[in-house]
PDB file of N, CA and C in Angstrom:
ATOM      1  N   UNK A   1       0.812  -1.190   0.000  1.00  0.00           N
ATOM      2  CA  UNK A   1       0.000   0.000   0.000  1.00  0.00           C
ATOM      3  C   UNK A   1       0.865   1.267   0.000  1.00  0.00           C
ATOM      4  N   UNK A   2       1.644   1.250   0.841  1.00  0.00           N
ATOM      5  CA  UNK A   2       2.971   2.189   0.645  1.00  0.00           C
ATOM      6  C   UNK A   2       3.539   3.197  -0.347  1.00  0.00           C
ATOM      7  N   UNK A   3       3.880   1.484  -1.148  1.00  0.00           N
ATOM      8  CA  UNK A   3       4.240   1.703  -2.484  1.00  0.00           C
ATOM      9  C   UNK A   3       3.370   2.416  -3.476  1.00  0.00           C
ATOM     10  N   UNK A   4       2.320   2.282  -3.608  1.00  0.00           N
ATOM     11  CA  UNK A   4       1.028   2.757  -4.061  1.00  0.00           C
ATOM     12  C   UNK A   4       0.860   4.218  -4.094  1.00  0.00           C
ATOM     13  N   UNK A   5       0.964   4.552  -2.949  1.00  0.00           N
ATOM     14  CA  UNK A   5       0.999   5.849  -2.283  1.00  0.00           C
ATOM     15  C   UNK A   5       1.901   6.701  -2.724  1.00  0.00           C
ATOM     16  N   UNK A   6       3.164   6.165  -2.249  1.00  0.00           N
ATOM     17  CA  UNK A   6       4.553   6.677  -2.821  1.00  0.00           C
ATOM     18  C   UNK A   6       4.688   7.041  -4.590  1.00  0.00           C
ATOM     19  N   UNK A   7       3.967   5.851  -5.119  1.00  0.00           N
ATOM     20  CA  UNK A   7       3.908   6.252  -6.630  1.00  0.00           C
ATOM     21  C   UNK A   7       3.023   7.363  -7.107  1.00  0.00           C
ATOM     22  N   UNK A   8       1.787   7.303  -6.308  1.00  0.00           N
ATOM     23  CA  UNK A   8       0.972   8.173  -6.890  1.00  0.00           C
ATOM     24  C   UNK A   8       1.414   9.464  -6.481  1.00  0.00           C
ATOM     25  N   UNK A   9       2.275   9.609  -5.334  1.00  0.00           N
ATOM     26  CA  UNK A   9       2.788  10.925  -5.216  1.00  0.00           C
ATOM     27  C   UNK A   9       3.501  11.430  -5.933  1.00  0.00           C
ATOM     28  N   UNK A  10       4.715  10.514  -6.161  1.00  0.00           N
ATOM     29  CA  UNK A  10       6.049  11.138  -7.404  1.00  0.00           C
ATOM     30  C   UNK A  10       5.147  11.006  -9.007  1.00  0.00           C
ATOM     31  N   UNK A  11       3.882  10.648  -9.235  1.00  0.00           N
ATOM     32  CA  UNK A  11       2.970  10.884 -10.613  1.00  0.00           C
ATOM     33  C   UNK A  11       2.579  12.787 -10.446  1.00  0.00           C
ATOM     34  N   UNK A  12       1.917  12.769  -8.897  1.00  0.00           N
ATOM     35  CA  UNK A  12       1.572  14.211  -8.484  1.00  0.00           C
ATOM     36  C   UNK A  12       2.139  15.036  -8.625  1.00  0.00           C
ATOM     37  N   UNK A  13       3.829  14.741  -8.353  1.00  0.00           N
ATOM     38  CA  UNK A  13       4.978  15.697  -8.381  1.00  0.00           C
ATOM     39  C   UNK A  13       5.555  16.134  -9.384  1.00  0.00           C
ATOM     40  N   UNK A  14       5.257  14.988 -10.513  1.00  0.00           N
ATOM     41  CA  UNK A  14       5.971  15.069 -11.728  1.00  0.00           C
ATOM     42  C   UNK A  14       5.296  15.593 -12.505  1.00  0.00           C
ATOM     43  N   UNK A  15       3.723  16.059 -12.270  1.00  0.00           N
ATOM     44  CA  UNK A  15       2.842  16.569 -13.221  1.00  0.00           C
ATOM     45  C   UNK A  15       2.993  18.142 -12.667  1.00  0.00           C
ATOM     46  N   UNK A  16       3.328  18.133 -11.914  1.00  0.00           N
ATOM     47  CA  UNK A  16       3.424  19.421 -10.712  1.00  0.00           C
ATOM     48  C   UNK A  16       4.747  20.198 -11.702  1.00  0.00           C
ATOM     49  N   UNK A  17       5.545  19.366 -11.947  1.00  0.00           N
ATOM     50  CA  UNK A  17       6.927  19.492 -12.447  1.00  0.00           C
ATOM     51  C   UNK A  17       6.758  20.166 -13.994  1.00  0.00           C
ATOM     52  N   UNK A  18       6.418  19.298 -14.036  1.00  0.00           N
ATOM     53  CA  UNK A  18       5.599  19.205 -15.710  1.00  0.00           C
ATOM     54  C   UNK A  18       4.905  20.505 -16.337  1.00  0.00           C
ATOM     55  N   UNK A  19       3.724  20.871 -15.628  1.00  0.00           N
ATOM     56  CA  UNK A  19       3.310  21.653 -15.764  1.00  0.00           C
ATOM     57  C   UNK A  19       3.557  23.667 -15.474  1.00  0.00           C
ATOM     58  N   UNK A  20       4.784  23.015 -14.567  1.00  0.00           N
ATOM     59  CA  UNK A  20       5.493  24.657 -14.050  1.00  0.00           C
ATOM     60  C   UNK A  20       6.174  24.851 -15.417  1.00  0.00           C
ATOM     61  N   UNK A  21       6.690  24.055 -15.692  1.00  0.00           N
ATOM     62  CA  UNK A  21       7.850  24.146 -16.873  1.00  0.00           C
ATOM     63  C   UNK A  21       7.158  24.166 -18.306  1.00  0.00           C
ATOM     64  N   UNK A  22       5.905  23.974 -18.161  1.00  0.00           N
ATOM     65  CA  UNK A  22       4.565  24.511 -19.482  1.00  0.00           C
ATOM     66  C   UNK A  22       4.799  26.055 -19.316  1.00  0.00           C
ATOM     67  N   UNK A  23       4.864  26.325 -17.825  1.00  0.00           N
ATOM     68  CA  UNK A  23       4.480  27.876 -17.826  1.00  0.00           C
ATOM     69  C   UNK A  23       5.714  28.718 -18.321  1.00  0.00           C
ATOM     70  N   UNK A  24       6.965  28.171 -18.000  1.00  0.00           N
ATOM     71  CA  UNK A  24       7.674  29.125 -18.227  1.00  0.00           C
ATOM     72  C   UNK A  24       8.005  29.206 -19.305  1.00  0.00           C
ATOM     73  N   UNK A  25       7.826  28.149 -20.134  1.00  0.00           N
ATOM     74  CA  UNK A  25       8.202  27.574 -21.935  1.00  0.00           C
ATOM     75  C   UNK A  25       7.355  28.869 -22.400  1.00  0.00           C
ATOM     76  N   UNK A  26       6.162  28.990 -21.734  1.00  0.00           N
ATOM     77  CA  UNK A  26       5.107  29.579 -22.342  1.00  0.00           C
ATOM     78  C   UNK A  26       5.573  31.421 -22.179  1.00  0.00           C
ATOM     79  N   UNK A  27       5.878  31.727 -21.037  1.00  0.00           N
ATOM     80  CA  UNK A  27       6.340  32.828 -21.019  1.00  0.00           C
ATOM     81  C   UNK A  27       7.940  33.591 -21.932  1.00  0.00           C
ATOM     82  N   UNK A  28       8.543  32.436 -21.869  1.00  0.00           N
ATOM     83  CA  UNK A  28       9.770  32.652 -22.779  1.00  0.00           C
ATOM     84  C   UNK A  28       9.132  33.189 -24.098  1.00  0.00           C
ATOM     85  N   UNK A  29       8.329  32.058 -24.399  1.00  0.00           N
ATOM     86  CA  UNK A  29       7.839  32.456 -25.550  1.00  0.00           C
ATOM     87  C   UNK A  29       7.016  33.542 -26.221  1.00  0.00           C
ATOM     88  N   UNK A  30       6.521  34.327 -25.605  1.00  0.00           N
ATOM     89  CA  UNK A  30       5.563  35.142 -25.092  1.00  0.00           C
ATOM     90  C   UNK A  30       6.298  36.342 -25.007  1.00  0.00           C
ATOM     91  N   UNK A  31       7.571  36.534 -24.470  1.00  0.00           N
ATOM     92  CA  UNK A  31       8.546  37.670 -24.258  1.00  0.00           C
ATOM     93  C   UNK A  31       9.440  37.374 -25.659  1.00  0.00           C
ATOM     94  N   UNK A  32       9.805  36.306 -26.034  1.00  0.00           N
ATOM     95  CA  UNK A  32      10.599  36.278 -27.249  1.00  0.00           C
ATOM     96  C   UNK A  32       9.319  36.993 -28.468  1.00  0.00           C
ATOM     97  N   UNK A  33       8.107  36.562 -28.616  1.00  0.00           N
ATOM     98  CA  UNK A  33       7.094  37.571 -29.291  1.00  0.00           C
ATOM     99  C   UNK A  33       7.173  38.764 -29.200  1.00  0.00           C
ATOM    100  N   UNK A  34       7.080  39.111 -27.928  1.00  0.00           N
ATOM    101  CA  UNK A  34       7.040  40.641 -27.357  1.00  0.00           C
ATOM    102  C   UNK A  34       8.241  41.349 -28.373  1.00  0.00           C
ATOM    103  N   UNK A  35       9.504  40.902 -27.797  1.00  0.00           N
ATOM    104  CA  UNK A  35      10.324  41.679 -28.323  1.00  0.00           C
ATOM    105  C   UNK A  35      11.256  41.645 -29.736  1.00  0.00           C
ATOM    106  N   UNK A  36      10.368  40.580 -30.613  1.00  0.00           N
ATOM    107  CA  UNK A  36      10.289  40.080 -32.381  1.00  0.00           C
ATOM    108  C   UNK A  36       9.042  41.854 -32.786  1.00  0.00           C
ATOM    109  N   UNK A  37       8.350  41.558 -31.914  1.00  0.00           N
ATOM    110  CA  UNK A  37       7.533  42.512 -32.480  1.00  0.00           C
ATOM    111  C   UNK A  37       7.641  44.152 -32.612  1.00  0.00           C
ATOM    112  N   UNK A  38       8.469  44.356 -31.528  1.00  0.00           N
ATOM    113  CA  UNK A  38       9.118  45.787 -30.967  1.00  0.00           C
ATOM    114  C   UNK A  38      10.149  45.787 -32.380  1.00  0.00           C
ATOM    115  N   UNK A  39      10.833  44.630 -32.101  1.00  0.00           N
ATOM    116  CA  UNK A  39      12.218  44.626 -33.471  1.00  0.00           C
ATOM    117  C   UNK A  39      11.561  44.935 -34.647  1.00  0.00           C
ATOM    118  N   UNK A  40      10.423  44.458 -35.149  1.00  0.00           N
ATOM    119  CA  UNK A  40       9.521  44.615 -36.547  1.00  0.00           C
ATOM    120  C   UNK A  40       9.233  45.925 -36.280  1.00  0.00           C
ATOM    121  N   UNK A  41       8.293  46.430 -35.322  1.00  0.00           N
ATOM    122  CA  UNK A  41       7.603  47.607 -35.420  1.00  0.00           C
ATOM    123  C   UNK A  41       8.573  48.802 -35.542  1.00  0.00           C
ATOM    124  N   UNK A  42      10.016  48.928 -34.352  1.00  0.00           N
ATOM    125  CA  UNK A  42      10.890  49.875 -35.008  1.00  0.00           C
ATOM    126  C   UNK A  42      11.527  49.931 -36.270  1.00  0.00           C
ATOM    127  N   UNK A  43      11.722  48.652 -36.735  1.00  0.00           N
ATOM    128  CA  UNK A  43      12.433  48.750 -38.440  1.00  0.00           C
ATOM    129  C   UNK A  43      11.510  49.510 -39.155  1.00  0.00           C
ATOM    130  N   UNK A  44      10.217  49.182 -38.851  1.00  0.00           N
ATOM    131  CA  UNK A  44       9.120  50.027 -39.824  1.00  0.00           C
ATOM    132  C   UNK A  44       9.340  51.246 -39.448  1.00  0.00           C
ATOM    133  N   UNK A  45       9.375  51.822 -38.194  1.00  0.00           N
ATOM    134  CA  UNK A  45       9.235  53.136 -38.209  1.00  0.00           C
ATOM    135  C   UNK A  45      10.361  53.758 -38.681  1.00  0.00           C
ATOM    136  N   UNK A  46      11.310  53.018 -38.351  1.00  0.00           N
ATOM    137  CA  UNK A  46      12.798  53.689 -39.173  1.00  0.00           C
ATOM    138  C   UNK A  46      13.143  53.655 -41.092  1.00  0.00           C
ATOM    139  N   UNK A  47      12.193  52.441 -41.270  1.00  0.00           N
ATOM    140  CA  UNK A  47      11.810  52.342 -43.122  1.00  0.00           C
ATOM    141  C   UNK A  47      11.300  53.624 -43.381  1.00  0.00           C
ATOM    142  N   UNK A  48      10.070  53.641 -42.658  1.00  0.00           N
ATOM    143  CA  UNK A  48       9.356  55.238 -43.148  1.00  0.00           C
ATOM    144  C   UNK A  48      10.033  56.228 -43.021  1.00  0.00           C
ATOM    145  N   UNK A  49      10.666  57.047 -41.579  1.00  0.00           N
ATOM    146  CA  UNK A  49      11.430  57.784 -41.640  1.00  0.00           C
ATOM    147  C   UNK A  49      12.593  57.801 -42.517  1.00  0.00           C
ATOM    148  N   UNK A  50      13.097  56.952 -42.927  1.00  0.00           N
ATOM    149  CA  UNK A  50      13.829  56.545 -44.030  1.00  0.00           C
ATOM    150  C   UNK A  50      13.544  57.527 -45.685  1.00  0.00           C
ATOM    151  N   UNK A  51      12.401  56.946 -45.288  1.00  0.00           N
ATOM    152  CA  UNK A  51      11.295  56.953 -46.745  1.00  0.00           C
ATOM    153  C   UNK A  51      11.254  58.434 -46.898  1.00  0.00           C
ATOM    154  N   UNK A  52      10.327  58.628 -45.553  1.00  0.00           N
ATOM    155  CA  UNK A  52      10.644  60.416 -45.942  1.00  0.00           C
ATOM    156  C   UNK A  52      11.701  61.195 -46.079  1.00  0.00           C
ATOM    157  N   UNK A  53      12.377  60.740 -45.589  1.00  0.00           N
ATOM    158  CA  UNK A  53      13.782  61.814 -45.664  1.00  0.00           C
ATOM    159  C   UNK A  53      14.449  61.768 -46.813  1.00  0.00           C
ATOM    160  N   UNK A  54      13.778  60.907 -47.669  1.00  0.00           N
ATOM    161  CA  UNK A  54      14.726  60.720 -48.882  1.00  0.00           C
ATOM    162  C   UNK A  54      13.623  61.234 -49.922  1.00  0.00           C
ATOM    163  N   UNK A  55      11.894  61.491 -49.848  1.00  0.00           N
ATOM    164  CA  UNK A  55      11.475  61.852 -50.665  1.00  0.00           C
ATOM    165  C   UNK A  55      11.273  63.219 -50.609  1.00  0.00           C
ATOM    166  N   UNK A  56      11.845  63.569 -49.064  1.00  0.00           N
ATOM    167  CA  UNK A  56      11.986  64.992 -48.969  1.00  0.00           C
ATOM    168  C   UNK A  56      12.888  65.756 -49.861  1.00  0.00           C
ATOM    169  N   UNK A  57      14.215  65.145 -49.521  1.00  0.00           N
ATOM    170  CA  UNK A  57      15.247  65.580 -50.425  1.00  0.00           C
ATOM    171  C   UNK A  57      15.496  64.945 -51.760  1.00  0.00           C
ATOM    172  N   UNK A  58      14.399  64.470 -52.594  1.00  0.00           N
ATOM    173  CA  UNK A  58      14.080  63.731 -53.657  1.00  0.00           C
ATOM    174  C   UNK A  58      12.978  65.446 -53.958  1.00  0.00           C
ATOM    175  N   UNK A  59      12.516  66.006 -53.453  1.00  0.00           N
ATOM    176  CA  UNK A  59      11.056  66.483 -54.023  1.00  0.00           C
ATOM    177  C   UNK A  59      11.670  68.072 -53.414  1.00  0.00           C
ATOM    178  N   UNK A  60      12.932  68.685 -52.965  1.00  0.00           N
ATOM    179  CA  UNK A  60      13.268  69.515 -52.210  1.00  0.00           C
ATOM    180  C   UNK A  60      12.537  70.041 -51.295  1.00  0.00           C
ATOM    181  N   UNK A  61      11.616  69.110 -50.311  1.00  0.00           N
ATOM    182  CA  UNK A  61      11.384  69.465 -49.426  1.00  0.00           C
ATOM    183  C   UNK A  61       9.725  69.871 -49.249  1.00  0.00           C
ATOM    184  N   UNK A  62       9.626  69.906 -50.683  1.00  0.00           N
ATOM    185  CA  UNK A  62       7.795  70.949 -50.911  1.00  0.00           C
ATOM    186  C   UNK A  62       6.898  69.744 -51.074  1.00  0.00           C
ATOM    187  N   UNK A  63       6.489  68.695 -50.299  1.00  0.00           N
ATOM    188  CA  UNK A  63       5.875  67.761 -50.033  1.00  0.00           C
ATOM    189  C   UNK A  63       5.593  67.348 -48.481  1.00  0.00           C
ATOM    190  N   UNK A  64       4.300  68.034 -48.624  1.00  0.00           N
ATOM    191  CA  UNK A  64       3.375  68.225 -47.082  1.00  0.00           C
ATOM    192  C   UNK A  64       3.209  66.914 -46.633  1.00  0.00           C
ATOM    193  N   UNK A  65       3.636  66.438 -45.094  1.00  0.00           N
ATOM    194  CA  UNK A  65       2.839  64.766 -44.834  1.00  0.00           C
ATOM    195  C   UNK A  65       1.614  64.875 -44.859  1.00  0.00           C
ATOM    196  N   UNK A  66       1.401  63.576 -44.810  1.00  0.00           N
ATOM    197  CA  UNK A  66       0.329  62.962 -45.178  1.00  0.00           C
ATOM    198  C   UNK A  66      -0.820  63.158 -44.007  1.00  0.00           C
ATOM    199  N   UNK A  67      -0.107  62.772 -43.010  1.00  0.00           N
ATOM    200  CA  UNK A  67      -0.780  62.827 -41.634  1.00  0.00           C
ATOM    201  C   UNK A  67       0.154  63.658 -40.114  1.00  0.00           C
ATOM    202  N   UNK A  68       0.163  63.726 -39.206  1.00  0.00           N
ATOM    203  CA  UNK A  68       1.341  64.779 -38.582  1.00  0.00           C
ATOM    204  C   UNK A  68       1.866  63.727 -37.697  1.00  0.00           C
ATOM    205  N   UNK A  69       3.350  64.191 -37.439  1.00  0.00           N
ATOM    206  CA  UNK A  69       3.844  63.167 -36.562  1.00  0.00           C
ATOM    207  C   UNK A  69       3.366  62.255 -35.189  1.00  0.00           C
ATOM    208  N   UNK A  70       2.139  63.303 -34.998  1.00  0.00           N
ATOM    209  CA  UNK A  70       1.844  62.411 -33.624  1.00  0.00           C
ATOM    210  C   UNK A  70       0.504  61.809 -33.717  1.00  0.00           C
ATOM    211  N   UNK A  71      -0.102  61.539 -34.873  1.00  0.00           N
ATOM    212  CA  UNK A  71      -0.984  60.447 -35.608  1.00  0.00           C
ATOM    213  C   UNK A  71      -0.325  59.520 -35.681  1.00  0.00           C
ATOM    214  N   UNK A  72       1.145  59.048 -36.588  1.00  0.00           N
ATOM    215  CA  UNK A  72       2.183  58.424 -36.984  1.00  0.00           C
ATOM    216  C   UNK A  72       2.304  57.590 -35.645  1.00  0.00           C
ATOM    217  N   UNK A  73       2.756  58.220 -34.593  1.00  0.00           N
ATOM    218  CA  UNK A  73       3.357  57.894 -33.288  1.00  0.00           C
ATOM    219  C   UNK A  73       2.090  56.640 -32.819  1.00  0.00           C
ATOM    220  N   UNK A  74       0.901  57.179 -33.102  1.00  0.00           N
ATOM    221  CA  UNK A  74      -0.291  56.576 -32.169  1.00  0.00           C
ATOM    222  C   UNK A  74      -0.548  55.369 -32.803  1.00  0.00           C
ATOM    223  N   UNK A  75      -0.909  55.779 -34.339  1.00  0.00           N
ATOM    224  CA  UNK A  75      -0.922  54.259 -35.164  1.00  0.00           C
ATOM    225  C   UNK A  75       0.055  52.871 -35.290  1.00  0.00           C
ATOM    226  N   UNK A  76       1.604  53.573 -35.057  1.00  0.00           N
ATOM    227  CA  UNK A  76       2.108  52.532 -34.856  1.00  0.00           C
ATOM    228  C   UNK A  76       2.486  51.986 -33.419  1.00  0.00           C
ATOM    229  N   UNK A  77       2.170  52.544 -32.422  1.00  0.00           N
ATOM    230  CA  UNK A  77       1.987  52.076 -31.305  1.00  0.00           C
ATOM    231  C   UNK A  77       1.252  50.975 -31.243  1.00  0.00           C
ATOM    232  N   UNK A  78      -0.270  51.114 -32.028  1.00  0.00           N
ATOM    233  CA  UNK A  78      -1.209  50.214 -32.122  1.00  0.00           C
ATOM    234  C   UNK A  78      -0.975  49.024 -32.850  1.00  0.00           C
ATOM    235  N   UNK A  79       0.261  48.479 -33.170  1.00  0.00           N
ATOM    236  CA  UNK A  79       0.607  47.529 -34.325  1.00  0.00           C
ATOM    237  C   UNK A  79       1.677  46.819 -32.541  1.00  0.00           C
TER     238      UNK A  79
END
């Protein structure tokens, strides 16, 4: 009976085990997203700024944006 006992505990423990190490797999992963997405979202904002600065001095400058910088700021926050 002991034995019984003893097994079903180290089954308890090992699912115990098991399942902590779901969580943190899960959070790694979750922060490795996080900060894939920060990496994407600044390249974009630095493409565009890119973009403009070159169609600025492509067009000398007499090309109004589109929208104002702190529209820009809000929309890609939202990404």
């Amino acid at each position: 009976m002991n034995i019984k006992k003893a097994g079903a505990l180290a089954l308890v423990a090992a699912g115990l085990l098991l399942l902590g190490g779901c969580d943190q797999a899960e959070k790694a992963a979750q922060q490795m997203l996080s900060k894939t997405a920060e990496t994407a979202k600044q390249a974009i904002d630095d493409t565009h700024k890119a973009a403009e600065q070159a169609l600025s001095e492509a067009t000398g400058g007499q090309v109004e944006k589109d929208q104002p910088e702190q529209q820009h700021k809000e929309s890609s926050q939202a990404i």
